[in-house]
N, C-alpha and C. Protein backbone atom coordinates (compact mmCIF):
# COMPACT_ATOMS: atom_id res chain seq x y z
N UNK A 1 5.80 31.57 -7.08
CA UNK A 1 6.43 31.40 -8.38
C UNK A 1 6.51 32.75 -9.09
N UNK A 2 7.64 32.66 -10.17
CA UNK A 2 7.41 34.07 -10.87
C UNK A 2 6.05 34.18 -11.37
N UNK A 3 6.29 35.64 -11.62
CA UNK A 3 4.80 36.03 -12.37
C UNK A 3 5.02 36.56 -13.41
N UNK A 4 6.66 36.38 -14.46
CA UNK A 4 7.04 36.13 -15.69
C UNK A 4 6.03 35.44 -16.34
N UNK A 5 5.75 35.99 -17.70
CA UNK A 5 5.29 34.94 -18.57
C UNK A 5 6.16 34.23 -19.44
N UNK A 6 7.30 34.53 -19.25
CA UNK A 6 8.38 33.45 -19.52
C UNK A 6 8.50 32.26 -19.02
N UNK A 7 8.97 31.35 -19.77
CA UNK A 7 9.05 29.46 -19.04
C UNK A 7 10.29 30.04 -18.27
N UNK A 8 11.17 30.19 -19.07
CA UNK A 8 12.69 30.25 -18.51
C UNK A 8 13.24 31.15 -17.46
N UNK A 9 12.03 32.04 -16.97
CA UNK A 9 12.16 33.26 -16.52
C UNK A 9 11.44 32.25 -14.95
N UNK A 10 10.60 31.76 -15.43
CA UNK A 10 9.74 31.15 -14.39
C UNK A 10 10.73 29.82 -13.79
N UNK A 11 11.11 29.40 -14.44
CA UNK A 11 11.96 28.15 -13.83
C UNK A 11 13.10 28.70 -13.34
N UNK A 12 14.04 29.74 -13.83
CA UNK A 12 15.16 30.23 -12.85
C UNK A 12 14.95 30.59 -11.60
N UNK A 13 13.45 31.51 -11.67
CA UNK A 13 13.09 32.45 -10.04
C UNK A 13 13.13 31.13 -9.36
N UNK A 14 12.30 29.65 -9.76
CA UNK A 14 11.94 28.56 -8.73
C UNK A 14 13.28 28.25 -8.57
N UNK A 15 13.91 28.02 -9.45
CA UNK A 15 15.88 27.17 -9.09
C UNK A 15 16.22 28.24 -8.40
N UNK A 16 16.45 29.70 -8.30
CA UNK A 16 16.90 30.55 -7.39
C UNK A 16 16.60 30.70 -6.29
N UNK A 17 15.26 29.97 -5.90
CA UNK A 17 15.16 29.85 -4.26
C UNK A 17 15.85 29.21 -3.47
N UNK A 18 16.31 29.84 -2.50
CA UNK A 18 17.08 29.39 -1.56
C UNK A 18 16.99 27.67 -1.19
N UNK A 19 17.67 27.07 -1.18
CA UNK A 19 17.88 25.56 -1.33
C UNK A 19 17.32 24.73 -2.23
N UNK A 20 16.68 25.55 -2.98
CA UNK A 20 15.73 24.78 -4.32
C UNK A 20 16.99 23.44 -5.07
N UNK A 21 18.21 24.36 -5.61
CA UNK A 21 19.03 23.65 -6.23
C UNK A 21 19.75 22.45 -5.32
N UNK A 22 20.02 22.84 -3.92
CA UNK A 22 20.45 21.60 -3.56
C UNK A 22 19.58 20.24 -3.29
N UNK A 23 17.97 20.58 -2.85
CA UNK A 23 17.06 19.61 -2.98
C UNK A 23 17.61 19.29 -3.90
N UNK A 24 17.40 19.21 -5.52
CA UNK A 24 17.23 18.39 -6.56
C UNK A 24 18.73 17.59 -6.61
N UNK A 25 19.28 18.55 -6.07
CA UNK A 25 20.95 17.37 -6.44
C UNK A 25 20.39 16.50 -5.32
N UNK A 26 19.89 16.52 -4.44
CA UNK A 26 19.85 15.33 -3.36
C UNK A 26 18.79 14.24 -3.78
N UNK A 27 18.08 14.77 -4.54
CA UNK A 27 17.22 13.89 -5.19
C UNK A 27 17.33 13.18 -5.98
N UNK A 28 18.61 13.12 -6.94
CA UNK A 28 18.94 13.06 -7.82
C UNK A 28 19.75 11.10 -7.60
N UNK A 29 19.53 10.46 -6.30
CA UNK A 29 20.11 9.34 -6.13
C UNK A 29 18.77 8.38 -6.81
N UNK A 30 18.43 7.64 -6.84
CA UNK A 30 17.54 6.62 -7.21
C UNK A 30 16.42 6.42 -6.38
N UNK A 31 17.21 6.73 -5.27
CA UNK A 31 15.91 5.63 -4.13
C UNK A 31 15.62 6.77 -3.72
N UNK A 32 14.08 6.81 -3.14
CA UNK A 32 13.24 8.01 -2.73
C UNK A 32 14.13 7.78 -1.10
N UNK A 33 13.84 9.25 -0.80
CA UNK A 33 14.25 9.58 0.58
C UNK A 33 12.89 10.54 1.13
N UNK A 34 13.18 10.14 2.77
CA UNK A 34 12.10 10.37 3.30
C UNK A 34 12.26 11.90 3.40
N UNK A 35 11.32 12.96 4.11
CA UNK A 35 11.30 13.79 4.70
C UNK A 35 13.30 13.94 5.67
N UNK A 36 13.07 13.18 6.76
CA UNK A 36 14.47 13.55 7.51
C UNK A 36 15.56 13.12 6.92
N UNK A 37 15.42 12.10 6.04
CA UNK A 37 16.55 11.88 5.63
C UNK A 37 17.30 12.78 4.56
N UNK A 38 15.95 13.08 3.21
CA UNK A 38 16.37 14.71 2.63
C UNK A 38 16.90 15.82 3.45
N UNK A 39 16.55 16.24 4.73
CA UNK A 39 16.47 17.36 5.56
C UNK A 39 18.04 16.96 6.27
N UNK A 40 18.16 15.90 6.79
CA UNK A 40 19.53 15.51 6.97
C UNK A 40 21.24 15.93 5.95
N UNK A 41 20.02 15.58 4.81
CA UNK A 41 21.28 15.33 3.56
C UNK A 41 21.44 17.22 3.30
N UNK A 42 20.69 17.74 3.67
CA UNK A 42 20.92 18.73 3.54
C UNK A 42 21.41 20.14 3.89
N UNK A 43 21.50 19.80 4.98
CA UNK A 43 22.68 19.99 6.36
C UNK A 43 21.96 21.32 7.34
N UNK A 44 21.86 22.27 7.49
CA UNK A 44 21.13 23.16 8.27
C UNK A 44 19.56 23.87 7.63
N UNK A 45 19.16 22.87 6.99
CA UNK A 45 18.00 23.63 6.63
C UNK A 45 16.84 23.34 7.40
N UNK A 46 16.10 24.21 7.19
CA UNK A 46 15.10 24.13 8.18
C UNK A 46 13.69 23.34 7.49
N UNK A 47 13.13 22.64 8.73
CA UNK A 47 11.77 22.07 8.03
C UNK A 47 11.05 22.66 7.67
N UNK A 48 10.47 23.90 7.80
CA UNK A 48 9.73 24.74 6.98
C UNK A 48 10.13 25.13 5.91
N UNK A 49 11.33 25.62 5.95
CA UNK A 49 11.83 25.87 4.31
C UNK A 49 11.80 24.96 3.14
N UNK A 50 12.33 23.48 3.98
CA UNK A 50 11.82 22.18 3.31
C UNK A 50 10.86 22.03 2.72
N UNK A 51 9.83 22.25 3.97
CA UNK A 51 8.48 21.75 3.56
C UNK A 51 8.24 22.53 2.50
N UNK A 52 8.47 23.66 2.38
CA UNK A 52 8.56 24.92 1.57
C UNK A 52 8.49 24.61 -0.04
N UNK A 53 9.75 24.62 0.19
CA UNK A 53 10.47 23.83 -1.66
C UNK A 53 10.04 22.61 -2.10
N UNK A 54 9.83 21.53 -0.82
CA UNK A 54 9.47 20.49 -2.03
C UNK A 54 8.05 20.37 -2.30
N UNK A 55 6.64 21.43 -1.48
CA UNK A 55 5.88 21.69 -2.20
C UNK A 55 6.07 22.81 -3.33
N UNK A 56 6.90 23.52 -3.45
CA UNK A 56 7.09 23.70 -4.69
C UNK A 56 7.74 22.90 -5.91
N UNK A 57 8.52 22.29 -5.36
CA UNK A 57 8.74 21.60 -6.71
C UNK A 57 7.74 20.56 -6.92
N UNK A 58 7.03 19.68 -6.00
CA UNK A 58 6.11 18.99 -6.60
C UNK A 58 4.90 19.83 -7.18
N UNK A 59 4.88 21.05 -7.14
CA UNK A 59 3.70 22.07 -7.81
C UNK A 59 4.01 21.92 -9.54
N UNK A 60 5.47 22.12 -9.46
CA UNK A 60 5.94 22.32 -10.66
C UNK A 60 5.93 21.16 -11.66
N UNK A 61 5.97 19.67 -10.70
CA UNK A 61 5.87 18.55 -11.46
C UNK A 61 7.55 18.25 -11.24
N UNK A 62 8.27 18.86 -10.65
CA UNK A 62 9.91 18.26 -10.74
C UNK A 62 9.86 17.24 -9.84
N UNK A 63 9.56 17.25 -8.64
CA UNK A 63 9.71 15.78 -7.52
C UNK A 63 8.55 15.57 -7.39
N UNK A 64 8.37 14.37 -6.94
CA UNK A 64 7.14 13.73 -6.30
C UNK A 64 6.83 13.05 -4.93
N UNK A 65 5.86 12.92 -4.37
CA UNK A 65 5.88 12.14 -3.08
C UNK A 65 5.10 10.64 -2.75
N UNK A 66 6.34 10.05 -2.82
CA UNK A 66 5.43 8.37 -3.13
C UNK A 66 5.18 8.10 -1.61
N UNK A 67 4.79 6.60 -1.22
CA UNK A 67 4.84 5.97 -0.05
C UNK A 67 6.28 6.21 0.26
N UNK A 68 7.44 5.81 0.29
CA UNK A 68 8.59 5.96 0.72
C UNK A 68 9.45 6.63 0.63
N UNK A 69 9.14 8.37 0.29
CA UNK A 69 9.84 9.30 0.20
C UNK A 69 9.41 10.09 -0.79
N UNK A 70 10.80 11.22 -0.75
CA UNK A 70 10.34 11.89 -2.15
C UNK A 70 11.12 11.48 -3.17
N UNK A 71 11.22 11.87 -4.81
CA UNK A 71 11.70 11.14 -5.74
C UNK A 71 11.69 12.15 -6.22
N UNK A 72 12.81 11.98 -7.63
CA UNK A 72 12.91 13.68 -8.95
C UNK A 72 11.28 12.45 -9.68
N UNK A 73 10.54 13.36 -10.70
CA UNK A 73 9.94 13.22 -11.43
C UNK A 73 10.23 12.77 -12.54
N UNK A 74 9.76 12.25 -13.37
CA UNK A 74 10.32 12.00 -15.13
C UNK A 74 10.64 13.75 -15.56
N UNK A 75 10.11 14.75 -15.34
CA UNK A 75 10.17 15.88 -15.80
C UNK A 75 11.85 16.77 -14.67
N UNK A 76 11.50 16.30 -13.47
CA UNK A 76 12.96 16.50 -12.64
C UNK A 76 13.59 15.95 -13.15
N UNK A 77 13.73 14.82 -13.49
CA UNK A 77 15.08 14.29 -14.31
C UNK A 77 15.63 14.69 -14.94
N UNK A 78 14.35 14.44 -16.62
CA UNK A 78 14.93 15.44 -17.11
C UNK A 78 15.56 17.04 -17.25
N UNK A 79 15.09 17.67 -16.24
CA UNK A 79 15.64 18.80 -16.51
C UNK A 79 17.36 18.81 -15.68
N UNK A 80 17.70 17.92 -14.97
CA UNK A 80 19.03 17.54 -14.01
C UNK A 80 19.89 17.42 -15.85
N UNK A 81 19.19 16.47 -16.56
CA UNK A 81 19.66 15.81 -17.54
C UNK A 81 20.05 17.18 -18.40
N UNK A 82 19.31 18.14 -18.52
CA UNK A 82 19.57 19.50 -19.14
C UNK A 82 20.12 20.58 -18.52
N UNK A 83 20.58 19.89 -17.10
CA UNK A 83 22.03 21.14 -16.32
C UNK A 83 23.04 20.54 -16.76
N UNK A 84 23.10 19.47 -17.21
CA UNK A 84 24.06 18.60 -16.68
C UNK A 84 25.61 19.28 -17.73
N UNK A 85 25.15 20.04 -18.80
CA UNK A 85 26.58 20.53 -19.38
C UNK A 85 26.55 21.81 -18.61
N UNK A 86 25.59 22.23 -18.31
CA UNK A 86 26.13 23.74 -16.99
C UNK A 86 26.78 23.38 -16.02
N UNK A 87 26.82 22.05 -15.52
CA UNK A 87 27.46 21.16 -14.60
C UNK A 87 29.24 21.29 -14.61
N UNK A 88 28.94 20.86 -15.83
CA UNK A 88 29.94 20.53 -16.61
C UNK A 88 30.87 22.08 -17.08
N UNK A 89 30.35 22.52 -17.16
CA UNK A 89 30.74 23.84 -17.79
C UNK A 89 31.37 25.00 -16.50
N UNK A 90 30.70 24.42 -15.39
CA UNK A 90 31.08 24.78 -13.96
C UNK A 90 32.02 23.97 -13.24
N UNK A 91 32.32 23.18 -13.45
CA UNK A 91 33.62 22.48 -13.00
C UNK A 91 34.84 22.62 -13.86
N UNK A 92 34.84 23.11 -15.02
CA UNK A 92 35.83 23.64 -15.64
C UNK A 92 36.43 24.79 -15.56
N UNK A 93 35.21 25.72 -15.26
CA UNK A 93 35.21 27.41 -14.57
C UNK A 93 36.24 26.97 -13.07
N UNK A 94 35.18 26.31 -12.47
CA UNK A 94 36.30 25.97 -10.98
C UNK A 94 37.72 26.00 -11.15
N UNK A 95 38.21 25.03 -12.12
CA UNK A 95 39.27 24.74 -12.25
C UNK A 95 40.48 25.87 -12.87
N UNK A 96 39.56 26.90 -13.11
CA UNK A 96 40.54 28.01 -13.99
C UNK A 96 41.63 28.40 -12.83
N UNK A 97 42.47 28.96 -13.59
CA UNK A 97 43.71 29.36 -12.56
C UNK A 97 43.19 31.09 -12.36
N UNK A 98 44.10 30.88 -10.93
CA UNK A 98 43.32 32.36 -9.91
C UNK A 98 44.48 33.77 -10.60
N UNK A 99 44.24 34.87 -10.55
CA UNK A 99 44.99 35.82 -11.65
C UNK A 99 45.27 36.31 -10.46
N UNK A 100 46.23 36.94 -10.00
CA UNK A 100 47.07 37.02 -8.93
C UNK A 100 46.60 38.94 -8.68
């Protein structure tokens, strides 16, 4: 993790790790998913890297690991719930027209 004493400084370095952000969008369905089935949904990543991130994010308190998979947290949620106009704000960027 960073070694910022910033929150915001500290939560970007963790979202900037390499597949950090797509875990949580995959998490982001309702029903917990297992180990392969996350690792599946996620297309060439590797199980160590896996294993990697989602002990970090459960360090952080964003996912968790029940009997039947992993799950976002009340605190993962919410923070999905607080991209969600960067989301938004990035699909509008997409959409800009290309300047020749």
């Amino acid at each position: 993790m960073s070694s910022s004493p910033k929150p915001i400084h500290q939560l970007l370095d963790l979202l900037g790790r390499r597949w950090a952000l797509r875990i949580l969008w995959k998490l982001h369905a309702d029903e917990a998913m297992t180990f392969r089935a996350l690792q599946g949904r996620c297309g060439d990543m590797s199980a160590s890297v896996l294993n990697d991130r989602l002990a970090e994010l459960r360090e952080a308190g964003i996912a968790d690991r029940r009997p039947d998979g992993y799950v976002l947290s009340r605190r993962g949620s919410a923070l999905l719930d607080a991209l969600a106009p960067m989301e938004a704000w990035a699909k509008r960027w997409a959409r800009r027209p290309t300047r020749p």
